[in-house]
Protein backbone atom coordinates (compact mmCIF):
# COMPACT_ATOMS: atom_id res chain seq x y z
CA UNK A 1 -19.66 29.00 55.64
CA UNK A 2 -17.11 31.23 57.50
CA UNK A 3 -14.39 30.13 59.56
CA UNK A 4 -16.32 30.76 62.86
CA UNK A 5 -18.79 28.89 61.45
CA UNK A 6 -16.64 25.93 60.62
CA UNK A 7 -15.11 25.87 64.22
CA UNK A 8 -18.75 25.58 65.63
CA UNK A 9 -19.81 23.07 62.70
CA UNK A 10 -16.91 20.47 63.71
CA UNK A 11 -17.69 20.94 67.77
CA UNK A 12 -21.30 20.54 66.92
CA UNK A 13 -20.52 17.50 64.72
CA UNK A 14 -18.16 16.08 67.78
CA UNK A 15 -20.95 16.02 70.81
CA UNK A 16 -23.25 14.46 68.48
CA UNK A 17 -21.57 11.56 68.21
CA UNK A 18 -20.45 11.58 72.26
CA UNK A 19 -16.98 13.41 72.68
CA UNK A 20 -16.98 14.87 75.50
CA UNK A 21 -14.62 17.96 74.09
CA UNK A 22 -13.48 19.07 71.03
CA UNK A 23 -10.80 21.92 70.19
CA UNK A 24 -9.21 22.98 67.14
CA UNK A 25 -5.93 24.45 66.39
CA UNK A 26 -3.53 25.65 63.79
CA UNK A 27 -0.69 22.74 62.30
CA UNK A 28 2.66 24.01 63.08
CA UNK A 29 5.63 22.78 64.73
CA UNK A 30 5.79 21.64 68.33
CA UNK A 31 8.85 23.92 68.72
CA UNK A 32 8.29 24.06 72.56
CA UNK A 33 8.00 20.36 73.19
CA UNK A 34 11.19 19.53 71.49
CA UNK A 35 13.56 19.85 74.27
CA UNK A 36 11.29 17.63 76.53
CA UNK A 37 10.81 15.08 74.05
CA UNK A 38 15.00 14.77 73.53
CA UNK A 39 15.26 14.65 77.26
CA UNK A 40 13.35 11.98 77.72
CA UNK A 41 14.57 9.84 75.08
CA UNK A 42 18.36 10.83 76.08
CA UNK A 43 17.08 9.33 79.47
CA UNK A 44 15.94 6.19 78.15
CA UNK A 45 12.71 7.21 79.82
CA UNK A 46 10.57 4.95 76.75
CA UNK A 47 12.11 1.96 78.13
CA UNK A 48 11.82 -0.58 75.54
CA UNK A 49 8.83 1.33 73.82
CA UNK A 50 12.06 1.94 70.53
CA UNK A 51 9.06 3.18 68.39
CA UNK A 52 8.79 6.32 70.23
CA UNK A 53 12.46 7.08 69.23
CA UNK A 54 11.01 6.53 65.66
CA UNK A 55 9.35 9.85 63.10
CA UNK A 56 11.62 12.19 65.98
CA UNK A 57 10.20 15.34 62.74
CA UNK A 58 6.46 13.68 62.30
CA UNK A 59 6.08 13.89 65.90
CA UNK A 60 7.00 17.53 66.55
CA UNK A 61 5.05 18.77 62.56
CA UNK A 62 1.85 17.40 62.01
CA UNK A 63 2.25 18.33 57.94
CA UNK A 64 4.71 15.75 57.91
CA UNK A 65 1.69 13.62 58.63
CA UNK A 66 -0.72 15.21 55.95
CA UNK A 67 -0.18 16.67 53.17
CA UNK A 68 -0.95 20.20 53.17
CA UNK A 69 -2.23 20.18 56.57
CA UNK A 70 -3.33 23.52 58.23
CA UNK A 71 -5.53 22.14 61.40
CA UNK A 72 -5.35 19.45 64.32
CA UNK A 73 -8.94 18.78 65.75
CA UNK A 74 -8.38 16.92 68.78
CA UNK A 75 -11.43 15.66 70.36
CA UNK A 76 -11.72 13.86 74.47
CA UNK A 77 -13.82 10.95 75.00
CA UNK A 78 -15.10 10.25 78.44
CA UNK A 79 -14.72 6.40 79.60
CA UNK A 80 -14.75 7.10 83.45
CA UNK A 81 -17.28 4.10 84.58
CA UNK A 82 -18.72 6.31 87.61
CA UNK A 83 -17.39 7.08 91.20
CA UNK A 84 -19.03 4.41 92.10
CA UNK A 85 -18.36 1.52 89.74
CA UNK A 86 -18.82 -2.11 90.43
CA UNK A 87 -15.52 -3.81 90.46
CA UNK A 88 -15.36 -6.22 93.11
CA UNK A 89 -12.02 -8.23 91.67
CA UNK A 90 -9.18 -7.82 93.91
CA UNK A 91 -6.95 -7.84 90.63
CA UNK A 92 -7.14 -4.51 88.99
CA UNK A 93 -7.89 -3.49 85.29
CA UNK A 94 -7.48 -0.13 84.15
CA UNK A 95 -10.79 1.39 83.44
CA UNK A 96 -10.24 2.19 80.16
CA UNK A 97 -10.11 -1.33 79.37
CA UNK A 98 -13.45 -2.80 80.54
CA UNK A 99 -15.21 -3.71 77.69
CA UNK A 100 -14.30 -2.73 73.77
CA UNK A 101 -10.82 -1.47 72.75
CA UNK A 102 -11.19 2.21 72.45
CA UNK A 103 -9.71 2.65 69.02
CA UNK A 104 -12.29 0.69 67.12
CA UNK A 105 -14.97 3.06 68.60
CA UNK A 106 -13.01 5.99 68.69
CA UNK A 107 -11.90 5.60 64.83
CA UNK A 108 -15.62 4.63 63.74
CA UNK A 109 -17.16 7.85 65.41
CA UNK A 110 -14.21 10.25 63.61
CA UNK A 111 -14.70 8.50 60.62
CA UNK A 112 -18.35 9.12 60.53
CA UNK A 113 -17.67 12.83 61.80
CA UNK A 114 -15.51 13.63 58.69
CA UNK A 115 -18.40 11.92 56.61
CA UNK A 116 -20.44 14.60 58.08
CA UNK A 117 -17.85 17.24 57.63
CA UNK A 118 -17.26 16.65 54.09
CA UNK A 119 -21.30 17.23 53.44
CA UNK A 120 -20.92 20.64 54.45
CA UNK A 121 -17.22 21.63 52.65
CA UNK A 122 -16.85 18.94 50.37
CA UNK A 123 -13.78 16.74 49.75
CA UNK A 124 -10.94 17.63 51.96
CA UNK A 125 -7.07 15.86 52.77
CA UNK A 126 -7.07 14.48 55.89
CA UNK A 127 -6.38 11.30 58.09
CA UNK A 128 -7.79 10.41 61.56
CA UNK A 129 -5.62 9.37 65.06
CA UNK A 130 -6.13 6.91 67.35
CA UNK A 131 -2.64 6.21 69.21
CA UNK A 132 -2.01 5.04 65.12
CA UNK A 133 0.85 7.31 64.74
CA UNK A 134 3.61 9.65 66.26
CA UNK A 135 0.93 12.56 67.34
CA UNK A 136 1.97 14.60 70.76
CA UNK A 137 -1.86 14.30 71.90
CA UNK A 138 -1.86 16.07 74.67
CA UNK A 139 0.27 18.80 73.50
CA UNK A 140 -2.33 19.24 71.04
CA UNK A 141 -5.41 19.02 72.90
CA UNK A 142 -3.53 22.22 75.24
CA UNK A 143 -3.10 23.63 71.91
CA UNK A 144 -6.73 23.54 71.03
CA UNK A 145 -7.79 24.80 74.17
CA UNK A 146 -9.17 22.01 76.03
CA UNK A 147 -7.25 21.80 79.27
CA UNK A 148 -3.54 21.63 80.77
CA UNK A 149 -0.84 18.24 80.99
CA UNK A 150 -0.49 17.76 84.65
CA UNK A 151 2.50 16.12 87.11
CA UNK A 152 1.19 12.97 86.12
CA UNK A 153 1.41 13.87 81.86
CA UNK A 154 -2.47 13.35 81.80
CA UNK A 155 -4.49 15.79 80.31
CA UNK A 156 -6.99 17.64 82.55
CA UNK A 157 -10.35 19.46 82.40
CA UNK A 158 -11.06 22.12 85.16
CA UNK A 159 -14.64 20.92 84.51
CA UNK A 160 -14.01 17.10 84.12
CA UNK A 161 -10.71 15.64 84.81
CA UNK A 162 -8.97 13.51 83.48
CA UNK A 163 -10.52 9.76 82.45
CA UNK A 164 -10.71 10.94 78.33
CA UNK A 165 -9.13 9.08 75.24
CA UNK A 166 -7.91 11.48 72.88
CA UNK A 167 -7.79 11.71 69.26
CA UNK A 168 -7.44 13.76 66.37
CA UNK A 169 -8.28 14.81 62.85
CA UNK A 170 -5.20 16.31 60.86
CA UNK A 171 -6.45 18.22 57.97
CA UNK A 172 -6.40 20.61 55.53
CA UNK A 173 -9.53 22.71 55.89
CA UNK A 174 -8.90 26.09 57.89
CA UNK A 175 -11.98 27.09 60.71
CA UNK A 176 -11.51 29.76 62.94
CA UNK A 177 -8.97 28.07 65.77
CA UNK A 178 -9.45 28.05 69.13
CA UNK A 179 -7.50 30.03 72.05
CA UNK A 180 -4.53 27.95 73.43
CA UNK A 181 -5.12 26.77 77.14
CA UNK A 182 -3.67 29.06 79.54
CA UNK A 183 -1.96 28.06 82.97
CA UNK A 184 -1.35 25.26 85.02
CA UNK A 185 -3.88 24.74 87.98
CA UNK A 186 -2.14 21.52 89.84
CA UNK A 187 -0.54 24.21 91.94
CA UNK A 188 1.39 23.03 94.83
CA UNK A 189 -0.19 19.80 94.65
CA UNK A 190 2.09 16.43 94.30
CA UNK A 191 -0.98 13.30 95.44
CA UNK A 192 -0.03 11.48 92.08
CA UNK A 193 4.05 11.67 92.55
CA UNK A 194 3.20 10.73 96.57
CA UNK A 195 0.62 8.19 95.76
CA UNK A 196 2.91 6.51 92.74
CA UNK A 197 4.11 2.98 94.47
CA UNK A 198 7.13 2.79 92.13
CA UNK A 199 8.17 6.43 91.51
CA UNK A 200 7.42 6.63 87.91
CA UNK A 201 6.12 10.10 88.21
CA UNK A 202 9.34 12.63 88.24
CA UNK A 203 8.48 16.59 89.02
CA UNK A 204 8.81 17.75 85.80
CA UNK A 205 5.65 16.05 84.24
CA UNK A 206 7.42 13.21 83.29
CA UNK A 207 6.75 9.35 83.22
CA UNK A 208 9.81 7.15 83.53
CA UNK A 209 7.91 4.06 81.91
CA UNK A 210 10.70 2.04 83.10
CA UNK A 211 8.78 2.13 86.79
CA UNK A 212 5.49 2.76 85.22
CA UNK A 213 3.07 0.15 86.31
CA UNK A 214 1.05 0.90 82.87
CA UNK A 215 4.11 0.29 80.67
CA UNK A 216 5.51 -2.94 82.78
CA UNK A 217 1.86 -4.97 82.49
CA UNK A 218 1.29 -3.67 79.11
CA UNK A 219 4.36 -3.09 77.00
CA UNK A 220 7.29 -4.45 78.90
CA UNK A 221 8.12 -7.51 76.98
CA UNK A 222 10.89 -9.21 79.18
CA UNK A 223 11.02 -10.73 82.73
CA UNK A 224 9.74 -8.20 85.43
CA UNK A 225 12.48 -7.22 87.97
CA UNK A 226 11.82 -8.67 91.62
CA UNK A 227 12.74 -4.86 92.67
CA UNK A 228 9.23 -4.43 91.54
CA UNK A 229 7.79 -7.12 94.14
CA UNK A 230 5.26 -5.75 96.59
CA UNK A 231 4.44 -2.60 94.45
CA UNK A 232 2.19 -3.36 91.81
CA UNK A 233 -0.78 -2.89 94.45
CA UNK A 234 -3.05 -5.45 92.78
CA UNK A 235 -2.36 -4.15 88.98
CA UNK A 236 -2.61 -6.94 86.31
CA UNK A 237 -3.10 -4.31 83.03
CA UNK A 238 -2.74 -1.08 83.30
CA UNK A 239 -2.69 1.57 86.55
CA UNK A 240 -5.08 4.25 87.23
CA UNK A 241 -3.54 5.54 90.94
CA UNK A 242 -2.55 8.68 89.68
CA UNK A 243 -5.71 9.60 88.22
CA UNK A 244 -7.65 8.29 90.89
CA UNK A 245 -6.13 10.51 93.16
CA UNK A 246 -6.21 13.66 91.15
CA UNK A 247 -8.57 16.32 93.31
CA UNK A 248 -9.38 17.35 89.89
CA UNK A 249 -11.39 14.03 89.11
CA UNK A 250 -13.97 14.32 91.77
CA UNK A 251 -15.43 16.67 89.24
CA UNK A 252 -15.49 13.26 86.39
CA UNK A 253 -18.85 11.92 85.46
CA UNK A 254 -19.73 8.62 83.92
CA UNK A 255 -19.64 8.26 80.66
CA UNK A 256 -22.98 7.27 78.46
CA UNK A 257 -20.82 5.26 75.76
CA UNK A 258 -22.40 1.65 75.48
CA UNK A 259 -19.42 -0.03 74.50
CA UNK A 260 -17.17 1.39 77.46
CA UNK A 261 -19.17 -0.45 79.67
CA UNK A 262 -18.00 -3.60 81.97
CA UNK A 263 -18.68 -6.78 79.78
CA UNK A 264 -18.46 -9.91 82.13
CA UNK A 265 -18.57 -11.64 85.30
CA UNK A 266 -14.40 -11.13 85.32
CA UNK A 267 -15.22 -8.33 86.74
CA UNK A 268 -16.07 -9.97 90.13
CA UNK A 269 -13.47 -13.09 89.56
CA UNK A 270 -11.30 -14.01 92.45
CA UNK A 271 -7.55 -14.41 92.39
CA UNK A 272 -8.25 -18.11 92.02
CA UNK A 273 -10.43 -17.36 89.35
CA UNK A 274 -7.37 -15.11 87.25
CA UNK A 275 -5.46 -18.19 87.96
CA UNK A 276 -7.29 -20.51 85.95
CA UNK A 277 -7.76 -17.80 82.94
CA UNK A 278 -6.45 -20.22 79.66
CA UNK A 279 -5.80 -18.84 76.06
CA UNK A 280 -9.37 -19.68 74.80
CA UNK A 281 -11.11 -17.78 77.55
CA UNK A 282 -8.77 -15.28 77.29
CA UNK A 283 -10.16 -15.11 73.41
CA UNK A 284 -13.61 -14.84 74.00
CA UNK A 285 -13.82 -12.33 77.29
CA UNK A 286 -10.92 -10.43 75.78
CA UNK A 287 -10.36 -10.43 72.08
CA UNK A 288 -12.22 -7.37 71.13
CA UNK A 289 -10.53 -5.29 74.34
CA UNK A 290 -7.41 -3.57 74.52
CA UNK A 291 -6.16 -6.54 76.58
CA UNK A 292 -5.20 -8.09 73.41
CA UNK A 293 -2.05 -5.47 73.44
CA UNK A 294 -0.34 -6.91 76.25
CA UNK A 295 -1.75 -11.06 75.43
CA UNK A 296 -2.33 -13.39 77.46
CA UNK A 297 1.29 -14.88 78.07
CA UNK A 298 1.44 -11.30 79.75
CA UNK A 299 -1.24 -10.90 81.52
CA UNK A 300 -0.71 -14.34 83.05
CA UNK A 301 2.61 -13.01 83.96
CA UNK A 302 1.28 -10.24 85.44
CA UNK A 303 -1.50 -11.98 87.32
CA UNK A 304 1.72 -14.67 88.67
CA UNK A 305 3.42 -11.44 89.61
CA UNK A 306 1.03 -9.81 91.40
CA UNK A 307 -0.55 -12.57 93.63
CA UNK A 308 3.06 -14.52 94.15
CA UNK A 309 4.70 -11.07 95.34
CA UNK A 310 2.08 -10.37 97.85
């Protein structure tokens, strides 16, 4: 099998089992992203996310990551539910989490895609990446040819926008590797730094977690600061405003992945209804979704938050 071969081989391998994208380039050093990355750590920017300050090398050098690694496949799932999805709650989930966490399905799918791989070229090094350790995604995915990072650090399609997970095989087989992605086509463009109710979005692509409404229902561990009253607009885990202003995401489709799909009447719960959420039913409509990250202390929190603020 040549290398061009291989390249088409692995993309083929991808749709099959529902990625929406798939590019593949070279392992080398992120020499370029370096000086972003220290800037935004200098800046505190990871709030209390210390693990990002962590693997500062493994980050930048995927062989650090794999031994003898020459190539990063990074592959895009789709989870957008539709333009017209049924979510009548007035408290707001981020669509990526309405039904199973994406890194069990995610990790499955690659792990079954290297299965297939391996048929063809026989035993090869690698590992698969599902937000499991320090890997730039989205420099990568730019790197393999599959779209630009925009103001709001989300990776975009021209064709499709942005609601994808991303993920990666590290490895040492070498296909033929895919053109970098050229340009930048948010232009003059600034909806997602207008639209942002607590200026998290700065003009140099960068999130400032500490006013990212993501990062304070999710990851933020301590008390939320009453600055913060009034500006959640209705967010209990996660925040999709900046994507769901992006011009570029008219052009998103729904995705055909069962498990993405809305599991639940929570869905169409009142604020009444959030109120009386207790750690068992939190269990049983939740364990199996990336909920679980934040926990249901948190998301209690956030639901107190949100509703008392208003």
């Amino acid at each position: 099998m040549t290398r061009t071969q291989l390249n088409q081989f692995i993309k083929d391998e991808a749709l099959k089992r529902g990625f929406s994208h798939c590019g593949i380039a070279r392992a080398e050093r992120l020499d370029d992203h370096e000086p972003r990355l220290v800037e935004w750590l200098s800046k505190n920017m990871n709030g209390n996310m210390h693990y990002m300050e962590n693997h500062f090398e493994k980050r930048l050098d995927p062989r650090l990551l794999v031994d003898g690694a020459k190539t990063v496949i990074s592959v895009m799932m789709n989870y957008f539910p539709g333009h017209n999805a049924e979510y009548r709650s007035p408290l707001k989930i981020s669509k990526y989490a309405w039904n199973i966490d994406y890194h069990f399905v995610i990790k499955d799918k690659l792990f079954n895609m290297v299965e297939a791989m391996k048929e063809k070229t026989g035993d090869f090094n690698y590992r698969v990446f599902v937000d499991s350790a320090p890997v730039l995604d989205r420099a990568w995915a730019v790197r393999a040819g599959i779209g630009w990072i925009g103001k709001n650090s989300m990776l975009i399609s021209r064709k499709t926008g942005s609601f994808y997970f991303l993920a990666e095989i590290i490895c040492d087989l070498e296909p033929e590797y895919d053109i970098p992605f050229g340009g930048n086509y948010c232009g003059d463009c600034t909806r997602c730094i207008d639209s942002c109710p607590t200026e998290a979005i700065t003009n140099n692509k960068t999130i400032d977690a500490n006013k990212c409404i993501s990062y304070l229902t999710i990851e933020l561990k301590d008390e939320i600061e009453s600055a913060f009253s009034g500006h959640y607009k209705d967010w209990i885990f996660g925040c999709d405003i900046c994507q769901d202003v992006c011009p570029w995401n008219k052009f998103s489709i729904k995705h055909s992945i069962e498990e993405f799909k809305p599991s639940g009447h929570w869905t169409e719960w009142s604020a009444g209804d959030w109120h009386l959420l207790n750690n068992p039913l939190f269990n049983e409509l939740f364990g199996n979704s990336a909920l679980k990250r934040a926990g249901f202390n948190k998301l209690k929190n956030s639901i107190n938050f949100v509703t008392l603020s208003k």
